[in-house]
PDB file of N, CA and C in Angstrom:
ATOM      1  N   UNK A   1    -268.436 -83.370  66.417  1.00  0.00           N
ATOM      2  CA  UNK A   1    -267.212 -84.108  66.515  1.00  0.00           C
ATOM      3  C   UNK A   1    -267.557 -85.513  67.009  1.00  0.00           C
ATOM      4  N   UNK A   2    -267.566 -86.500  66.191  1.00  0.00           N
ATOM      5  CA  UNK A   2    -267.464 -87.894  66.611  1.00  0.00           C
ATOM      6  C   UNK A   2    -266.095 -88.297  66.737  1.00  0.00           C
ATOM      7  N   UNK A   3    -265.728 -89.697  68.151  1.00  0.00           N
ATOM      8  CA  UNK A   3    -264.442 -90.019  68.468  1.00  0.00           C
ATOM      9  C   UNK A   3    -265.024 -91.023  69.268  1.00  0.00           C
ATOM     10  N   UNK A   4    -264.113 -91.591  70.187  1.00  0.00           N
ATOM     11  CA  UNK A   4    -263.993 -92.532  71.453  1.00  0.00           C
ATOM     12  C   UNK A   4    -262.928 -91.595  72.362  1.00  0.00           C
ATOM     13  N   UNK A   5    -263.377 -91.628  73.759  1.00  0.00           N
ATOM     14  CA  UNK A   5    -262.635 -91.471  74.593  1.00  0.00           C
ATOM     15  C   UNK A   5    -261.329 -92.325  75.085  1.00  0.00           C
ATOM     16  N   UNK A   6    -260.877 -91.963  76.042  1.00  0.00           N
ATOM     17  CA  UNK A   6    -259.475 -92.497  76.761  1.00  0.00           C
ATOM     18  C   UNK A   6    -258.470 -91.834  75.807  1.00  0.00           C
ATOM     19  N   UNK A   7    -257.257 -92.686  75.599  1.00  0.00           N
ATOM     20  CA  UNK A   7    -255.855 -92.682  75.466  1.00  0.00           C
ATOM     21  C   UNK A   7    -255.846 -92.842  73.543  1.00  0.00           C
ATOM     22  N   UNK A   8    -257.034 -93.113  72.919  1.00  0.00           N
ATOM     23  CA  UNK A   8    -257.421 -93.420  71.456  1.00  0.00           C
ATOM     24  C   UNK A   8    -257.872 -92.057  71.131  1.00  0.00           C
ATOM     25  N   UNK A   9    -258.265 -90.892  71.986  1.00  0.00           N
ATOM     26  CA  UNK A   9    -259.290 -89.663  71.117  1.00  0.00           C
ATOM     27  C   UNK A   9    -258.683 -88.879  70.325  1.00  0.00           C
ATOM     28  N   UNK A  10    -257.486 -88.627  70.032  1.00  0.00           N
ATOM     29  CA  UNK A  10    -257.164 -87.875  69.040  1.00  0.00           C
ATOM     30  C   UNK A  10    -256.879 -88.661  67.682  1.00  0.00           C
ATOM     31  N   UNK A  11    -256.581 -90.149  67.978  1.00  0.00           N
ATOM     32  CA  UNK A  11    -256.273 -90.855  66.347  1.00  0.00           C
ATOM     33  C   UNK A  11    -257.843 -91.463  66.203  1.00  0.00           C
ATOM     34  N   UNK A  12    -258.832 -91.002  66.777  1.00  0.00           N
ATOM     35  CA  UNK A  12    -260.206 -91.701  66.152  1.00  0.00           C
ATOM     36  C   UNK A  12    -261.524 -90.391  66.454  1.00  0.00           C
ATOM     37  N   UNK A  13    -260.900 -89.232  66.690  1.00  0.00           N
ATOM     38  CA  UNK A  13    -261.956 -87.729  66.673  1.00  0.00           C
ATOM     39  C   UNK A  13    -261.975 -87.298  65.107  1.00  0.00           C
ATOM     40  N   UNK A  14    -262.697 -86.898  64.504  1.00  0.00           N
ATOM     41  CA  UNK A  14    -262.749 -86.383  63.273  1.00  0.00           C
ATOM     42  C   UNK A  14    -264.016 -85.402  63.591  1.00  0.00           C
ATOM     43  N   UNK A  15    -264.124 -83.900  62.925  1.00  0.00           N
ATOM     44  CA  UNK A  15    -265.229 -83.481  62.735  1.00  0.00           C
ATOM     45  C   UNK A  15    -265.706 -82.844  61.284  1.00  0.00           C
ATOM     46  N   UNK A  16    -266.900 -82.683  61.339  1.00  0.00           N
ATOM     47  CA  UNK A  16    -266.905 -82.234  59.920  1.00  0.00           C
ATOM     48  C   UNK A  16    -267.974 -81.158  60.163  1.00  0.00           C
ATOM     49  N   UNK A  17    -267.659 -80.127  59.337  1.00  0.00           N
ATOM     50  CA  UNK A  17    -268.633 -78.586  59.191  1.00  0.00           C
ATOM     51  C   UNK A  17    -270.336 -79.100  59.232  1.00  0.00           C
ATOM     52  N   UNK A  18    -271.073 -78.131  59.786  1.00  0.00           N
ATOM     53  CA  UNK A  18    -272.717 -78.769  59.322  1.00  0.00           C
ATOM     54  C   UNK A  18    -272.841 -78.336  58.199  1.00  0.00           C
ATOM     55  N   UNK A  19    -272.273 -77.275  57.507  1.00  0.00           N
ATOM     56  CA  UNK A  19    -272.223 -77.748  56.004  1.00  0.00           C
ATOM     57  C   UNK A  19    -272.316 -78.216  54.831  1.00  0.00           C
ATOM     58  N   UNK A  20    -271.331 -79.358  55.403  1.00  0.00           N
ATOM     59  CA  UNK A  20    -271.244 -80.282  54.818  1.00  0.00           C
ATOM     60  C   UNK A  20    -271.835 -81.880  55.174  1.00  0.00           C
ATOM     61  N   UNK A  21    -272.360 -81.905  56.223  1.00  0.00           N
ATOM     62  CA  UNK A  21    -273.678 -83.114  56.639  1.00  0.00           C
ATOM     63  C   UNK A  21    -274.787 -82.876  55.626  1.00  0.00           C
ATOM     64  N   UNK A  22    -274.561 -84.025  55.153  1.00  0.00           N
ATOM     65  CA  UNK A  22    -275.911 -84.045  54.126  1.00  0.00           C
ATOM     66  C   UNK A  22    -277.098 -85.267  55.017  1.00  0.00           C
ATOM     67  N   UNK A  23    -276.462 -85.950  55.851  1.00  0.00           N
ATOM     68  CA  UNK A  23    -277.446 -86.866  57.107  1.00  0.00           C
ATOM     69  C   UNK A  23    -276.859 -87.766  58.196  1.00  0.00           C
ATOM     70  N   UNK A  24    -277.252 -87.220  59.470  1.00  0.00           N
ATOM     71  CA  UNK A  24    -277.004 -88.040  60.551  1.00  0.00           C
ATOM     72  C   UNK A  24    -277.310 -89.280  60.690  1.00  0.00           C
ATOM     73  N   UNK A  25    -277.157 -90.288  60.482  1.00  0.00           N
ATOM     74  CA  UNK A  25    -277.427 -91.638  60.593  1.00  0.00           C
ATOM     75  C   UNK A  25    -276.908 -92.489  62.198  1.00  0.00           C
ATOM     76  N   UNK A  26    -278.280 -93.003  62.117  1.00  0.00           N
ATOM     77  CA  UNK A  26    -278.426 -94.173  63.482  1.00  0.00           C
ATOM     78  C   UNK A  26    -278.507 -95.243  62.864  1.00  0.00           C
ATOM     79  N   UNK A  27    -277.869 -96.140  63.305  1.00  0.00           N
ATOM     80  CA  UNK A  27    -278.352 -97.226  62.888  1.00  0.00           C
ATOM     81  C   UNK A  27    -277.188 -98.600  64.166  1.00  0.00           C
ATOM     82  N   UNK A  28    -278.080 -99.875  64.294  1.00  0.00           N
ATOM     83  CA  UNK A  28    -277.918-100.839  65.009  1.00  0.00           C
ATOM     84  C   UNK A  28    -277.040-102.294  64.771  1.00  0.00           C
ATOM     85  N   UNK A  29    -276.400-102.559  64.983  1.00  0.00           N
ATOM     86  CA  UNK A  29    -275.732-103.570  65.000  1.00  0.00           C
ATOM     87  C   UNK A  29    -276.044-104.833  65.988  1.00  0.00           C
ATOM     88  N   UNK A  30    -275.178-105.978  66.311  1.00  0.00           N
ATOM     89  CA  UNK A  30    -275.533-106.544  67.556  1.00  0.00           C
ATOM     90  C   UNK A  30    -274.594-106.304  68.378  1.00  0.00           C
ATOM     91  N   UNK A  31    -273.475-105.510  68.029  1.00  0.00           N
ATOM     92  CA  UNK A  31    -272.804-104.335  69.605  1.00  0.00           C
ATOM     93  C   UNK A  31    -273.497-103.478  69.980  1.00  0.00           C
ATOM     94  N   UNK A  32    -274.546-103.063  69.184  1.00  0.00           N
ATOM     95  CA  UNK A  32    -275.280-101.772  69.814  1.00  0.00           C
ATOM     96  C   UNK A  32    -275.145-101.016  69.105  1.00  0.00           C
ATOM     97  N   UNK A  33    -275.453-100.058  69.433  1.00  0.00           N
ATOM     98  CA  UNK A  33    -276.110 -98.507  68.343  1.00  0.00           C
ATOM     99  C   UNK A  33    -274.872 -97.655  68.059  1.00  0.00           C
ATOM    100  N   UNK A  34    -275.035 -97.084  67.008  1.00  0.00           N
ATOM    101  CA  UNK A  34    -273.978 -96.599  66.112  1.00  0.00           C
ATOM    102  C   UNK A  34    -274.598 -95.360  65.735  1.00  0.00           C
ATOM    103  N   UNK A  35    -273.479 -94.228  65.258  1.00  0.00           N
ATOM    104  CA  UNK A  35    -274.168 -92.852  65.083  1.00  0.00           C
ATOM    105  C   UNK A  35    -273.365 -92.471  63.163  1.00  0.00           C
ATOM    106  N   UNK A  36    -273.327 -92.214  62.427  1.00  0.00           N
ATOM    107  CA  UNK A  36    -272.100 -91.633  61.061  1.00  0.00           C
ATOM    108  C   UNK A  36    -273.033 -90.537  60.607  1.00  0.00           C
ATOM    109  N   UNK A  37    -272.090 -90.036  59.783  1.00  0.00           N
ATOM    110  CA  UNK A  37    -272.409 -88.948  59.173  1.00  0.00           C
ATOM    111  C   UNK A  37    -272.402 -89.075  57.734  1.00  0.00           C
ATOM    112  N   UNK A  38    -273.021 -88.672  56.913  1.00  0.00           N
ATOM    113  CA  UNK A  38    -273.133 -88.583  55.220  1.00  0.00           C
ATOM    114  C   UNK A  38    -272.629 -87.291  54.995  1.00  0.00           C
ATOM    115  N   UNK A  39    -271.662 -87.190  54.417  1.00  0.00           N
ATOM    116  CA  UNK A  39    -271.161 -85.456  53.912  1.00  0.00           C
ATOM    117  C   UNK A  39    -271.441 -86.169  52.146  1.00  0.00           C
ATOM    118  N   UNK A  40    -271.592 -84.642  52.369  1.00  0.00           N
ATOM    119  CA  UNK A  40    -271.796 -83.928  50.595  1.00  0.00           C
ATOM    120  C   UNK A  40    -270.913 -84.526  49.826  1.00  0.00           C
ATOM    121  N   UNK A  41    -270.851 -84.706  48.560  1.00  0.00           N
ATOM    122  CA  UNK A  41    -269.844 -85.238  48.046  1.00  0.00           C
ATOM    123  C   UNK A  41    -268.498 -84.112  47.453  1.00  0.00           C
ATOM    124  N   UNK A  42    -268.918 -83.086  47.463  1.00  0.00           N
ATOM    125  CA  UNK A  42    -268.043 -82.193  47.016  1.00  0.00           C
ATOM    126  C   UNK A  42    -267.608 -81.714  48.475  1.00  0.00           C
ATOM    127  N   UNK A  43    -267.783 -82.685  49.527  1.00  0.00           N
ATOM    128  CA  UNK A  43    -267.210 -81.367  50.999  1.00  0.00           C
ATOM    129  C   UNK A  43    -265.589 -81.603  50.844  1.00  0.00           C
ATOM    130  N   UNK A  44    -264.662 -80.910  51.252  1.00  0.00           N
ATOM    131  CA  UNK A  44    -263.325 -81.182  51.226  1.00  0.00           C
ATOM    132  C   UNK A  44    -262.726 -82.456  52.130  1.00  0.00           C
ATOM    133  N   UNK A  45    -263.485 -82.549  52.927  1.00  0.00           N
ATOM    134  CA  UNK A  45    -263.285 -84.009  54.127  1.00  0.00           C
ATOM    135  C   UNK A  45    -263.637 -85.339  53.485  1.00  0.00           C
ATOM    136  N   UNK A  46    -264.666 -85.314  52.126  1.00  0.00           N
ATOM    137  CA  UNK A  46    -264.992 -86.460  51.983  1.00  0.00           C
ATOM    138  C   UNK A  46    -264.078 -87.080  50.922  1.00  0.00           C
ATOM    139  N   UNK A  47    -264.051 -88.259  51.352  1.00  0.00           N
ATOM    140  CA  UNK A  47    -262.506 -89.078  50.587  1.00  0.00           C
ATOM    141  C   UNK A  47    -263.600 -90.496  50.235  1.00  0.00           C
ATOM    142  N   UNK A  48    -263.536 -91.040  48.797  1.00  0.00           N
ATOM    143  CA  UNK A  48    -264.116 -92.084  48.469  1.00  0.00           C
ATOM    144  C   UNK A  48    -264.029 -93.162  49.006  1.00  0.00           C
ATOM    145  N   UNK A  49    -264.890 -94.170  49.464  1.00  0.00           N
ATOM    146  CA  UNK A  49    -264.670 -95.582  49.559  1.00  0.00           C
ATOM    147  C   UNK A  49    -263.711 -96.065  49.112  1.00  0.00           C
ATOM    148  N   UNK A  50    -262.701 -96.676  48.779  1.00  0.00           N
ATOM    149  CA  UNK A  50    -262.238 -97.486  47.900  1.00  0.00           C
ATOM    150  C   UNK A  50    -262.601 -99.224  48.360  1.00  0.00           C
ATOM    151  N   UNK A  51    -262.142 -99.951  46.794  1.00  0.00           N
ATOM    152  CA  UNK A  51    -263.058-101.243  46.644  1.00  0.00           C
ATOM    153  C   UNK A  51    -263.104-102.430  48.002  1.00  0.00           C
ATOM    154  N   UNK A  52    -261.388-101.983  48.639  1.00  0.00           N
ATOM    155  CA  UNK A  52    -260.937-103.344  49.524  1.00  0.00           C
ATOM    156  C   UNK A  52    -262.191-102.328  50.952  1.00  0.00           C
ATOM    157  N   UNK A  53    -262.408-101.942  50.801  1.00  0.00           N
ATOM    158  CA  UNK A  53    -263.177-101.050  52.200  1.00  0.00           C
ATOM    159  C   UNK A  53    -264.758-100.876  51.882  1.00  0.00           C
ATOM    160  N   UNK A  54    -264.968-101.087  50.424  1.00  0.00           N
ATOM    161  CA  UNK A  54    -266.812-100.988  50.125  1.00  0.00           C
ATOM    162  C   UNK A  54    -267.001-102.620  50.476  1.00  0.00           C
ATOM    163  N   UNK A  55    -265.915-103.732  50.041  1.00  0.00           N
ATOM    164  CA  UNK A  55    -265.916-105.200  50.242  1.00  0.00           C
ATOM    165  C   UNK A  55    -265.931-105.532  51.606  1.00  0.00           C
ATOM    166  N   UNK A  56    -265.292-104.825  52.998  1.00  0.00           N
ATOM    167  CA  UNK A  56    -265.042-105.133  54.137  1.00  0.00           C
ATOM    168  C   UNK A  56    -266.556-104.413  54.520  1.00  0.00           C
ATOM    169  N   UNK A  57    -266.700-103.288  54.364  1.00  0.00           N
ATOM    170  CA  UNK A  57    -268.237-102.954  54.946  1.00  0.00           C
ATOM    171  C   UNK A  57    -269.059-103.641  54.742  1.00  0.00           C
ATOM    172  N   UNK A  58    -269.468-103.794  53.403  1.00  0.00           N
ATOM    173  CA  UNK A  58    -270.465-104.769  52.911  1.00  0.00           C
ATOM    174  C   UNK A  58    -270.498-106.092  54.038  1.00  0.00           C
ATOM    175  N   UNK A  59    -269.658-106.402  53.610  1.00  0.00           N
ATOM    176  CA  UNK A  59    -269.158-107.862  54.475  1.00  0.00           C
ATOM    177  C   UNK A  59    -270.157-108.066  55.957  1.00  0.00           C
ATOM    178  N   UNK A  60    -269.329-106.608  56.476  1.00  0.00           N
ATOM    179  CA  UNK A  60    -269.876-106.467  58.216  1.00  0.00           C
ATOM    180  C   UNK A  60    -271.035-105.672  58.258  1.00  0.00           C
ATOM    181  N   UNK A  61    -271.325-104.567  57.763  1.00  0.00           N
ATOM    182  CA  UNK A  61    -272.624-103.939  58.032  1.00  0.00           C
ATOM    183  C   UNK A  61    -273.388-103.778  56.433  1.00  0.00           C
ATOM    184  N   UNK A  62    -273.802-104.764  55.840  1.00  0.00           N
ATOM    185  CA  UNK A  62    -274.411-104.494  54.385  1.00  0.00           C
ATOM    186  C   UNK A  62    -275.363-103.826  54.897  1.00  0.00           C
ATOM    187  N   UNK A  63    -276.446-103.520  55.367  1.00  0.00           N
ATOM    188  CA  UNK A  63    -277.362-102.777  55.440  1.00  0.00           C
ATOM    189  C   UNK A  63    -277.045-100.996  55.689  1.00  0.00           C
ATOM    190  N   UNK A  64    -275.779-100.604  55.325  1.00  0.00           N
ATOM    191  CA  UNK A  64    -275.442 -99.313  55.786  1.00  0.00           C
ATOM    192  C   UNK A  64    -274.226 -99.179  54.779  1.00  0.00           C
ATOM    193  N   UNK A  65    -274.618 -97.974  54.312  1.00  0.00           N
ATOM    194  CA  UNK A  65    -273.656 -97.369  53.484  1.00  0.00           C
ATOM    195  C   UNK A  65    -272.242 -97.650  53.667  1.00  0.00           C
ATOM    196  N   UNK A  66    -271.674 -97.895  52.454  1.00  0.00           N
ATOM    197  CA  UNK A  66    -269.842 -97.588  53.014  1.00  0.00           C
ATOM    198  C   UNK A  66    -269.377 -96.126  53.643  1.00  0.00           C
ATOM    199  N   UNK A  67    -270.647 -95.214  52.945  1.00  0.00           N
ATOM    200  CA  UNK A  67    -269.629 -93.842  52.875  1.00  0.00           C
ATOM    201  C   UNK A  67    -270.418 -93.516  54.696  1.00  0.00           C
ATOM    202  N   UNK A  68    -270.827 -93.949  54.953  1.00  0.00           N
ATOM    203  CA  UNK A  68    -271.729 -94.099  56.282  1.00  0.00           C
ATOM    204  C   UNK A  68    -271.340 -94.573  57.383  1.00  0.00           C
ATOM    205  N   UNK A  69    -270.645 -96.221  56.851  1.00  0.00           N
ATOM    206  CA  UNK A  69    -270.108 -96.693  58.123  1.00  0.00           C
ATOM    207  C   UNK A  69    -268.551 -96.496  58.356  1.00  0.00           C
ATOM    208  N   UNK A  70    -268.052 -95.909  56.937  1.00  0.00           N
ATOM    209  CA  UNK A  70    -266.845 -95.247  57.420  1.00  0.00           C
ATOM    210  C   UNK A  70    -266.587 -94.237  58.353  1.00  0.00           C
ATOM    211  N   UNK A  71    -267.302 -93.569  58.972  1.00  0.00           N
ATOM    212  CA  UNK A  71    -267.761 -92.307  59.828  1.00  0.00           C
ATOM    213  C   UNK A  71    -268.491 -92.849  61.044  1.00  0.00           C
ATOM    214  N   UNK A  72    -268.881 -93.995  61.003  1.00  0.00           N
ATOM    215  CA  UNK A  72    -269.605 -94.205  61.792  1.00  0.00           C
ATOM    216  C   UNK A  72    -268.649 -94.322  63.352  1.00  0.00           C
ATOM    217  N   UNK A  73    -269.078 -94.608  64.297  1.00  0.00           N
ATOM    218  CA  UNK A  73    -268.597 -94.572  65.854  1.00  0.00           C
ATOM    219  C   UNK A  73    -269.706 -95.324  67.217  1.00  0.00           C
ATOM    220  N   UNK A  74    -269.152 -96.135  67.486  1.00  0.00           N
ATOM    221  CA  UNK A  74    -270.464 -96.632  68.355  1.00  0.00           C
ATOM    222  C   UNK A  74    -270.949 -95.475  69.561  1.00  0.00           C
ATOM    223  N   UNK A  75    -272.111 -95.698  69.642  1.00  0.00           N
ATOM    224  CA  UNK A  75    -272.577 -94.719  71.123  1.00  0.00           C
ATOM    225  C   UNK A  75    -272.450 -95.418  72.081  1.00  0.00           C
ATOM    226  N   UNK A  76    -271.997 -94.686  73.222  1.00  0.00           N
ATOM    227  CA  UNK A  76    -271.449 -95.008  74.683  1.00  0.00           C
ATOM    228  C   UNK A  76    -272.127 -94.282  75.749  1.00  0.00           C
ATOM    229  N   UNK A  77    -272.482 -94.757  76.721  1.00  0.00           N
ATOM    230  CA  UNK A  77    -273.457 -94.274  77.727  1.00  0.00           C
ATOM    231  C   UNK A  77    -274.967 -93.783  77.707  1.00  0.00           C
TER     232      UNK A  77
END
């Protein structure tokens, strides 16, 4: 289960079956380290990129998947 704590954890918790993880991904920004998940493409949770959201990722993290940094969540502590 990736999320953020406080008064935000239930509109930003999502989990997904191990299942359906096809790869845990780390990866760095200049806020700091970031954790997403890659699901399968046939898992029932996974919902496509669409274009205005592959254009905004790109934008901010080109070096990391859309379907990647949509899932993604910064690490804390």
């Amino acid at each position: 289960m990736l999320g953020v704590g406080g008064l935000v954890l239930l509109a930003t918790t999502f989990s997904v079956p191990w299942t359906d993880v096809k790869a845990v991904v780390l990866w760095k920004q200049h806020a700091g380290p970031y954790v997403g998940v890659l699901q399968q493409k046939d898992s029932p949770g996974s919902k496509p990129v669409g274009t205005a959201g592959r254009l905004l990722f790109d934008a901010a993290v080109g070096h990391v998947p859309a379907e990647v940094a949509k899932t993604s969540r910064q690490v804390n502590g």
